[in-house]
C-alpha atoms as a PDB file:
ATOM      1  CA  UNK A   1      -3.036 -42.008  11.135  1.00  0.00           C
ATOM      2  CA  UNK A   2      -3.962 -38.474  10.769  1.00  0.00           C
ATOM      3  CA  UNK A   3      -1.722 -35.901  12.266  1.00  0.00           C
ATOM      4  CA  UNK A   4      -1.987 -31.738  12.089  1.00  0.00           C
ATOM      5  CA  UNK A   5       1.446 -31.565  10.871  1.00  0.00           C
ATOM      6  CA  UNK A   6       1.912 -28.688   7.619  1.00  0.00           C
ATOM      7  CA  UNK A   7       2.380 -31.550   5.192  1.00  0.00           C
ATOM      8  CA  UNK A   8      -1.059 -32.220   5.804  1.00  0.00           C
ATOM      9  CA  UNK A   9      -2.456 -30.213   3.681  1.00  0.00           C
ATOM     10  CA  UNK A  10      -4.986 -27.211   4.543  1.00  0.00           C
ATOM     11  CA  UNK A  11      -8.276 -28.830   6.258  1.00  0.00           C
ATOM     12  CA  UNK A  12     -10.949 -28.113   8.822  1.00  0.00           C
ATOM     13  CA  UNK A  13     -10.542 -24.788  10.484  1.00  0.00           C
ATOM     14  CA  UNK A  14      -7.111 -23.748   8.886  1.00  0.00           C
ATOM     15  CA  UNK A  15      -8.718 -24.113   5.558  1.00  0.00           C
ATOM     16  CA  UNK A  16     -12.151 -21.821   6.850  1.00  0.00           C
ATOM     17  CA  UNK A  17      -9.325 -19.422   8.150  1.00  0.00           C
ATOM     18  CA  UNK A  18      -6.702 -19.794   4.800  1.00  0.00           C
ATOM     19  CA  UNK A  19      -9.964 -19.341   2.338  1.00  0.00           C
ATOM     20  CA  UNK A  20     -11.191 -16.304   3.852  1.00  0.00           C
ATOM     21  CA  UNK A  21      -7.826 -14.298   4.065  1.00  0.00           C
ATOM     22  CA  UNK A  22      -7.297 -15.517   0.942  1.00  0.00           C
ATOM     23  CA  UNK A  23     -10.183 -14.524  -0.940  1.00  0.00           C
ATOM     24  CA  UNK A  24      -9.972 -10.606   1.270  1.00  0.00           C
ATOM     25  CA  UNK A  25      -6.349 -10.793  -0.281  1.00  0.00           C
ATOM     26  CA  UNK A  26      -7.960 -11.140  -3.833  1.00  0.00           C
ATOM     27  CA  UNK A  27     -10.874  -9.288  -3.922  1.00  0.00           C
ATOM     28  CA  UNK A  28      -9.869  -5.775  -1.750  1.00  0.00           C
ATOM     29  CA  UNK A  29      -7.233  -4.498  -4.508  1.00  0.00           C
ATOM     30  CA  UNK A  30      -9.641  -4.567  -7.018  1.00  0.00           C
ATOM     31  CA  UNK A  31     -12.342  -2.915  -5.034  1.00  0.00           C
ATOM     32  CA  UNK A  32      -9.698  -0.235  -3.704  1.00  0.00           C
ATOM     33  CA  UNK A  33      -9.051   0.363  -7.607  1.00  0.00           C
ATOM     34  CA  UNK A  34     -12.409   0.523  -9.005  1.00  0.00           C
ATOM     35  CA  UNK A  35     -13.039   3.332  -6.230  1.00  0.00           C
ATOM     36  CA  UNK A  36     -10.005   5.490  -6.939  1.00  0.00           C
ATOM     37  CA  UNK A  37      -9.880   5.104 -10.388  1.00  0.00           C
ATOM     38  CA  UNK A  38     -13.189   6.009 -10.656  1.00  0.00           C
ATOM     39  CA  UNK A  39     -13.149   9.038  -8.651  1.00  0.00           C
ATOM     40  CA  UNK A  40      -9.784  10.148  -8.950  1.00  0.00           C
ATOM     41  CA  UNK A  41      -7.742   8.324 -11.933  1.00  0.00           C
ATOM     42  CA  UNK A  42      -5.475   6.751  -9.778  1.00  0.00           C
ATOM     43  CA  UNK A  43      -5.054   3.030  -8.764  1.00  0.00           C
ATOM     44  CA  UNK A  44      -4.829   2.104  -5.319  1.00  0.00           C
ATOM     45  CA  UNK A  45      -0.705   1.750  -6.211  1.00  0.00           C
ATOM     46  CA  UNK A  46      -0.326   4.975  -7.331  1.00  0.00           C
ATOM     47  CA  UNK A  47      -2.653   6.264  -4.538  1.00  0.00           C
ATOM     48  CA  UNK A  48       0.190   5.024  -2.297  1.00  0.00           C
ATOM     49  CA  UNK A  49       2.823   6.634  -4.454  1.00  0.00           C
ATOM     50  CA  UNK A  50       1.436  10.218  -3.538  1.00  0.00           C
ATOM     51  CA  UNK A  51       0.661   9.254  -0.170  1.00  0.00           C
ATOM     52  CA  UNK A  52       4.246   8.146   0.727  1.00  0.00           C
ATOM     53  CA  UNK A  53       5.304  11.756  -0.830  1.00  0.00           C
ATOM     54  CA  UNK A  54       3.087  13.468   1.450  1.00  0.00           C
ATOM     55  CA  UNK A  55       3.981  12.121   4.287  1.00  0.00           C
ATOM     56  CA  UNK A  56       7.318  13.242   3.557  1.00  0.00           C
ATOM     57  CA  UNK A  57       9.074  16.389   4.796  1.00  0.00           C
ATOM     58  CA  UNK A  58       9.173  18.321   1.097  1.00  0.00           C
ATOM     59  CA  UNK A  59       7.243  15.618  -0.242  1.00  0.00           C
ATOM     60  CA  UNK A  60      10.424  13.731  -1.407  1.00  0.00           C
ATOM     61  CA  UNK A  61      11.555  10.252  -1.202  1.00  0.00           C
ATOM     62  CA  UNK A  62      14.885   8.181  -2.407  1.00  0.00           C
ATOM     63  CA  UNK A  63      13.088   5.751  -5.248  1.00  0.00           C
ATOM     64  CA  UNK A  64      14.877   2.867  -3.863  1.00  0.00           C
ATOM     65  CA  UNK A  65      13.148   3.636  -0.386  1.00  0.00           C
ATOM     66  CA  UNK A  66       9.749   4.557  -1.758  1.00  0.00           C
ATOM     67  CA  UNK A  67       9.948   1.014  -3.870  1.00  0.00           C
ATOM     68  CA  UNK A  68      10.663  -0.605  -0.201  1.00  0.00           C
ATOM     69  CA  UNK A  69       7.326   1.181   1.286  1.00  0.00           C
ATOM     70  CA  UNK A  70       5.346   0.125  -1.568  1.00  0.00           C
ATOM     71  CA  UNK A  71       7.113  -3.832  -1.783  1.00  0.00           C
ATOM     72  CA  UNK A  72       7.637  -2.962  -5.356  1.00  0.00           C
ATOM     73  CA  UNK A  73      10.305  -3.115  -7.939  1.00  0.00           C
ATOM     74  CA  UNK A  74      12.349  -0.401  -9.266  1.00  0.00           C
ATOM     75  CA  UNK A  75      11.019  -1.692 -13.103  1.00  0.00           C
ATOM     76  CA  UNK A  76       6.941  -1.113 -11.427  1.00  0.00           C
ATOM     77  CA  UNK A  77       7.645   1.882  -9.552  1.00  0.00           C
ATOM     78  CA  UNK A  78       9.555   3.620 -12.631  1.00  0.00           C
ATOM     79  CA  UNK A  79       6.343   3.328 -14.514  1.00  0.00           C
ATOM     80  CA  UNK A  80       4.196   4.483 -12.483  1.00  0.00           C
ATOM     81  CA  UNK A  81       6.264   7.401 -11.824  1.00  0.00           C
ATOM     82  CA  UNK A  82       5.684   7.309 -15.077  1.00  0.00           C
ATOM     83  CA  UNK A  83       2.257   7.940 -15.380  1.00  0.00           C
ATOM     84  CA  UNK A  84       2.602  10.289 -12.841  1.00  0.00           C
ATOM     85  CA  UNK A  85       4.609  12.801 -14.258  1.00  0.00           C
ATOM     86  CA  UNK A  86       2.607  12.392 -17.646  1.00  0.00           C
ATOM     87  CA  UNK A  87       0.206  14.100 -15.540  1.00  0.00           C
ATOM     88  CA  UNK A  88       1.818  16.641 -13.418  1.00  0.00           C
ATOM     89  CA  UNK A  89       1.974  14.909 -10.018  1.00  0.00           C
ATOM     90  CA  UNK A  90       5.455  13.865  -9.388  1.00  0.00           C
ATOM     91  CA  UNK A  91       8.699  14.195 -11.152  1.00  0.00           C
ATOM     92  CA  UNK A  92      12.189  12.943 -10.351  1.00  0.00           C
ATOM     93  CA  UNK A  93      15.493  14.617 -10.088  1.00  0.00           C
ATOM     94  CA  UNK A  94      18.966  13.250  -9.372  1.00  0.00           C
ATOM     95  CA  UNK A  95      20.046  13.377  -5.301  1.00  0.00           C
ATOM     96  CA  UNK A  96      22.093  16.134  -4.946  1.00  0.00           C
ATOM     97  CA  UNK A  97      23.609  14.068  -1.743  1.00  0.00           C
ATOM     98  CA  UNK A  98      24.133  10.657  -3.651  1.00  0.00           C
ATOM     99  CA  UNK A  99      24.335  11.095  -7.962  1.00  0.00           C
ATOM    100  CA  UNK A 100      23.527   7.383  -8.312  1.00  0.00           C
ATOM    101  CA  UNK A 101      20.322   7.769  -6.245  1.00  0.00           C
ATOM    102  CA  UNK A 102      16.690   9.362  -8.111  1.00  0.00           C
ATOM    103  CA  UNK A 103      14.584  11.223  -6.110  1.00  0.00           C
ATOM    104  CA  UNK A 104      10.839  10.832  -6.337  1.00  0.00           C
ATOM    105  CA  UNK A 105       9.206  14.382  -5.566  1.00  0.00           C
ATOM    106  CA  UNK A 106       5.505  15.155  -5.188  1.00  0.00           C
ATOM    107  CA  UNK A 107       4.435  18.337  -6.982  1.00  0.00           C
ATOM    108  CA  UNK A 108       1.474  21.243  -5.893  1.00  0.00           C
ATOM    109  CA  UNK A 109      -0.402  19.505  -8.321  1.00  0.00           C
ATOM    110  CA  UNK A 110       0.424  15.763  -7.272  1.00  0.00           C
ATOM    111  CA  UNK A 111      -0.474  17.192  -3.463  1.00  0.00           C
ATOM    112  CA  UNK A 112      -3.614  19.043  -5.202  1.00  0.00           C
ATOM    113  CA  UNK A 113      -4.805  15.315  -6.384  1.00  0.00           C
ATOM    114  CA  UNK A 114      -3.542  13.555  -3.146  1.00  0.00           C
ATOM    115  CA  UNK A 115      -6.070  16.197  -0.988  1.00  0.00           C
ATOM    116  CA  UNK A 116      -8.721  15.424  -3.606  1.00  0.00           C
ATOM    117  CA  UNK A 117      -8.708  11.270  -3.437  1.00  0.00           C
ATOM    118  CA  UNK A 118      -8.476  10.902   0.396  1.00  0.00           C
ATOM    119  CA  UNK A 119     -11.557  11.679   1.638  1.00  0.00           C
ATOM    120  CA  UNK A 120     -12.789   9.074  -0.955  1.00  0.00           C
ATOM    121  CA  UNK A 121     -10.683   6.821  -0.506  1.00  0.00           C
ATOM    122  CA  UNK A 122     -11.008   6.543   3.091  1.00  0.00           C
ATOM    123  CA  UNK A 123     -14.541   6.481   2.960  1.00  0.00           C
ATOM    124  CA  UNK A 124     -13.946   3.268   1.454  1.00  0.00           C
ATOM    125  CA  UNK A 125     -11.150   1.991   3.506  1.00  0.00           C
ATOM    126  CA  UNK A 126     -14.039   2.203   6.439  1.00  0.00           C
ATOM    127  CA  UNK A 127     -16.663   0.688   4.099  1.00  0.00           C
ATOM    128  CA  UNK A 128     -14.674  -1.996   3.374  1.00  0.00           C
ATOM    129  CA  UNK A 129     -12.656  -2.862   5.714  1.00  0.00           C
ATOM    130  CA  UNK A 130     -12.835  -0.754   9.383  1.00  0.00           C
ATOM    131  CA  UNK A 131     -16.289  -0.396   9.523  1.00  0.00           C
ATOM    132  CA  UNK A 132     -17.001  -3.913   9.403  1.00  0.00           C
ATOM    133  CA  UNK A 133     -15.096  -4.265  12.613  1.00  0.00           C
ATOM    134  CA  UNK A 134     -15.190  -3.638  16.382  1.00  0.00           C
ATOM    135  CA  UNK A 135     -12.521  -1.263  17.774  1.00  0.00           C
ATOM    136  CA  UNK A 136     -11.315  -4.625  19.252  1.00  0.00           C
ATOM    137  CA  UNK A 137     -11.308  -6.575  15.903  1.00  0.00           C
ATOM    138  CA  UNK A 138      -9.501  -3.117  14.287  1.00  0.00           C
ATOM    139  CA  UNK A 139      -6.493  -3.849  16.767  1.00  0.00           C
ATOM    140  CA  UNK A 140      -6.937  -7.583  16.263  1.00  0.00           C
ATOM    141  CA  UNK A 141      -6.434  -7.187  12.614  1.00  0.00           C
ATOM    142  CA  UNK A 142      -3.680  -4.650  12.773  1.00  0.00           C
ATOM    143  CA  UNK A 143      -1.669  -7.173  15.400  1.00  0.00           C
ATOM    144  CA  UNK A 144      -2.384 -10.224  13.279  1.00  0.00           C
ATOM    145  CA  UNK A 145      -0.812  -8.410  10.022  1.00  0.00           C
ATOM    146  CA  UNK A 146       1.857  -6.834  11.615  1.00  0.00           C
ATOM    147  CA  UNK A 147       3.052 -11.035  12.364  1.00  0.00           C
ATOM    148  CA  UNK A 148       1.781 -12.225   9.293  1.00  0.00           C
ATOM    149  CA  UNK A 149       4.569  -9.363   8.093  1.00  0.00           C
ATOM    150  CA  UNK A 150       7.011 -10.248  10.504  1.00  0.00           C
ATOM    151  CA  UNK A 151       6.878 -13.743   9.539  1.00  0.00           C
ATOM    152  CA  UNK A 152       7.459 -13.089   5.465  1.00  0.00           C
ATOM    153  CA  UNK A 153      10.306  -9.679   6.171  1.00  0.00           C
ATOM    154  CA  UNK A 154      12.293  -8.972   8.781  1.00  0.00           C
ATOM    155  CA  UNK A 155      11.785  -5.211   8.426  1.00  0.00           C
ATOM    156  CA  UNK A 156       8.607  -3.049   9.431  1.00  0.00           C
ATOM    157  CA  UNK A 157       7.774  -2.281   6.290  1.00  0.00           C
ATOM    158  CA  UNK A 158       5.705   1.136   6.408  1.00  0.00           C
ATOM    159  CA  UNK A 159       3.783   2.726   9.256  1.00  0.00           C
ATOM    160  CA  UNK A 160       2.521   6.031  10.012  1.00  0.00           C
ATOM    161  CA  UNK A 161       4.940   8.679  11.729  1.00  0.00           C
ATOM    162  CA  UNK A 162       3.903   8.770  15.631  1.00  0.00           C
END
């Protein structure tokens, strides 16, 4: 007897609906990638580094916290910081509230690069992504992730200031 139970296995419309997520979930970070790397020499991670830092009053951020915005590890986020300072766009200092805690801090030149990969950048986001969508299916798609994210962590995980 066939049943819809989830030791079923994924069939019929779950599968359709599974598939296509799926396959958005592996081809976007690429695509986000190729754009910024090729316009701005940043991936789509590091992108989000900067961004996080400039959304910031004084552009700062605990690491711990900025690893929490970007659902990364310490280990990842270290080296991109990494590659960030190589180039001028960040640094980090010690908190002068907490000694055990690392800031992250954007510099003029990180904001410089952050100002000069938006406008690309979001021109993609839409290309990709927005534009392909009603105003209706944009607020579907932002209600459906925001459950898909309550249903794998309990916190909010990052959204814009209001």
């Amino acid at each position: 007897m066939a049943s819809d139970g989830p030791d079923d296995g994924l069939t019929g419309e779950a599968l359709e609906t599974w598939s296509a997520f799926a396959t958005v979930l592996e081809w976007l970070p690429p695509a986000l990638d190729a754009q910024l790397l090729r316009d701005a020499e940043l991936t789509h991670f590091e992108y989000g580094i900067l961004f996080a830092l400039g959304n910031e009053p004084g552009g700062t951020l605990r690491m711990r916290v900025l690893a929490a915005y970007a659902n990364s590890s310490l280990s990842r986020l270290s080296r991109a910081m990494s590659r960030l300072e190589a180039r001028g766009w960040a640094r980090r200092e010690p908190d002068p509230v907490d000694g055990r805690s690392t800031l992250a801090v954007l510099t003029a030149a990180g904001r410089a690069k952050l100002v000069e990969a938006t406008p690309g950048h979001v021109q993609t986001v839409h290309r990709l992504v927005l534009g392909a969508l009603t105003q209706a299916q944009s607020r579907q798609l932002r209600e459906i992730s925001r459950r898909i994210m309550g249903a794998i962590r309990e916190d909010d995980g990052w959204r814009p200031a209001s």
